[in-house]
Protein backbone atom coordinates (compact mmCIF):
# COMPACT_ATOMS: atom_id res chain seq x y z
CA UNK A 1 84.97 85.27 97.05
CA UNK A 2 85.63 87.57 94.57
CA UNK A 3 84.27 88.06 91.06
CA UNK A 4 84.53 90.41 88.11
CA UNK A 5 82.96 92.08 85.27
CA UNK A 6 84.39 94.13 82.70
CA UNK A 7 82.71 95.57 79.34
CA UNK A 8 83.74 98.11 76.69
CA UNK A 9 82.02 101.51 76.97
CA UNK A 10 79.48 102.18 73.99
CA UNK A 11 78.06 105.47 74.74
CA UNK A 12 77.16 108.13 72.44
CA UNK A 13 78.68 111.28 71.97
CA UNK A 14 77.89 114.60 73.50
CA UNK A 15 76.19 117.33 71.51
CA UNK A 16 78.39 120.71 71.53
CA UNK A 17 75.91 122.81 74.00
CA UNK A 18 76.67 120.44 76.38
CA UNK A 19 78.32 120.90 79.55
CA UNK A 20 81.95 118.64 79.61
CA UNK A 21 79.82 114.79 79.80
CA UNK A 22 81.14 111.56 81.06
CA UNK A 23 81.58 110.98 77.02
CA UNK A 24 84.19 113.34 76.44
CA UNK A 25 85.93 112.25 79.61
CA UNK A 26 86.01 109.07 79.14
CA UNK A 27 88.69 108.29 75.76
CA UNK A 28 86.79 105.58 73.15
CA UNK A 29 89.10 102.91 74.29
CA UNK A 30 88.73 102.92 77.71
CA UNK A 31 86.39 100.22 79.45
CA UNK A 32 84.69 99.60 82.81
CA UNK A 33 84.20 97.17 85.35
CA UNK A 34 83.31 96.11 88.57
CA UNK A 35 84.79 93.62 91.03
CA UNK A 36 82.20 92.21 93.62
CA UNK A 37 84.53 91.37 96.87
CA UNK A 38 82.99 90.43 100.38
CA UNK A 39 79.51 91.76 99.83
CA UNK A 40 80.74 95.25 98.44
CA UNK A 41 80.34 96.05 94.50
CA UNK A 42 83.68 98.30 93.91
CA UNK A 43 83.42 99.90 90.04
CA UNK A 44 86.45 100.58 88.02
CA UNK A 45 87.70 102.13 84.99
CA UNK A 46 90.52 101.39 82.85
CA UNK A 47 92.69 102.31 80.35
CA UNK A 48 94.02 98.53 79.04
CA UNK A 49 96.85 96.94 77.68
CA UNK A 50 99.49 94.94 78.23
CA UNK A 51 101.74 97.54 80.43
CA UNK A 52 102.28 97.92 83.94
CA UNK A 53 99.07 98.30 85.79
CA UNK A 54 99.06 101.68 87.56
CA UNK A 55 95.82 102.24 90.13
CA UNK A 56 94.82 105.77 91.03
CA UNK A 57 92.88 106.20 94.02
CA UNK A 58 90.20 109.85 94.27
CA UNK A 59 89.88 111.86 97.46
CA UNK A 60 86.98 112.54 99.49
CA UNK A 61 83.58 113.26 97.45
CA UNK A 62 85.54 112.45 93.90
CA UNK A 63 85.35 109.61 91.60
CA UNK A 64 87.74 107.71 89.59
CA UNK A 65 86.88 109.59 86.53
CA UNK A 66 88.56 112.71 88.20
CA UNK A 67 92.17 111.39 87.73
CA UNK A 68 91.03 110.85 83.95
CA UNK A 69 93.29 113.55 82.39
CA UNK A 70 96.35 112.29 84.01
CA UNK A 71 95.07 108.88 82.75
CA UNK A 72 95.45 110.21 79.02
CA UNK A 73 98.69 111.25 79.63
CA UNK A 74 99.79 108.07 81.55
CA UNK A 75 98.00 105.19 79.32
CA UNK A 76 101.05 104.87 76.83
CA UNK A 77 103.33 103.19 79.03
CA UNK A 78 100.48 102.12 81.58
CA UNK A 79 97.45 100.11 82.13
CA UNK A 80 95.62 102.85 84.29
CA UNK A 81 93.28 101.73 86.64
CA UNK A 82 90.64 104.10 88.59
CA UNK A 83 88.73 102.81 91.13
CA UNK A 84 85.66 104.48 92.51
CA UNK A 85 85.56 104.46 96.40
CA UNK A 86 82.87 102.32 98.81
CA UNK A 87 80.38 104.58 98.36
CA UNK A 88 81.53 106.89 95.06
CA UNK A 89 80.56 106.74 91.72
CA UNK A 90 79.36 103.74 90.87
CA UNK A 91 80.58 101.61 93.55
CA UNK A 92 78.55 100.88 96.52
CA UNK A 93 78.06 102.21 100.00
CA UNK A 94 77.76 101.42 103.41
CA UNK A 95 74.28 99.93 104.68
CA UNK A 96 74.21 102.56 107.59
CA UNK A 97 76.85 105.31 108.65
C-alpha cells in the first residue's frame, strides 16, 4: 500500500550572516513530500509542472537537496524530483543495521 503527501514549502527567509540555509537552497516554488511505501516513509522534493518527470538520486551520506543546483538549471523543461535515501534527510531508516 502506498500513500502520499505533498505540501508547498512556507519557510522564512534567511538573515544575511547566515551560513547558505535550506531557504536559499530550496527555490520559492519548489514543494515537498513524502510517499509512505511498505512500512518505510521515503521524503521528496520537487520542482513541479507539467514536464517530464526527471528523479535524481544522492550518494552515500547526501540528501536530495544536494542535486538542488542542477535542479535550477533543469526545472524549465523538467519536473525534477529528489528523493532522500532510506535513512537520509528526512526519510526514514532502518530499525537495526
Amino acid at each position: 500500500m502506498m500513500s502520499e503527501e505533498e505540501h508547498r514549502l512556507d519557510r522564512p527567509s534567511a538573515t544575511a550572516h547566515q551560513y547558505k540555509s535550506q531557504d536559499e537552497i530550496i527555490a520559492p516554488h519548489w514543494f515537498e513530500g513524502t510517499v509512505m511505501a511498505n512500512g518505510i516513509h521515503q521524503h521528496y522534493y520537487r520542482t513541479g509542472g507539467d514536464k517530464p518527470s526527471l528523479i535524481l538520486l544522492h550518494g552515500f551520506s547526501e540528501n536530495g537537496l544536494c542535486w538542488s543546483r542542477v535542479a535550477k538549471a533543469l526545472e524549465q523543461d523538467n519536473d525534477v524530483i529528489m528523493v532522500d535515501a532510506r535513512g537520509h534527510g528526512l526519510s526514514s531508516g532502518p530499525e537495526t543495521g
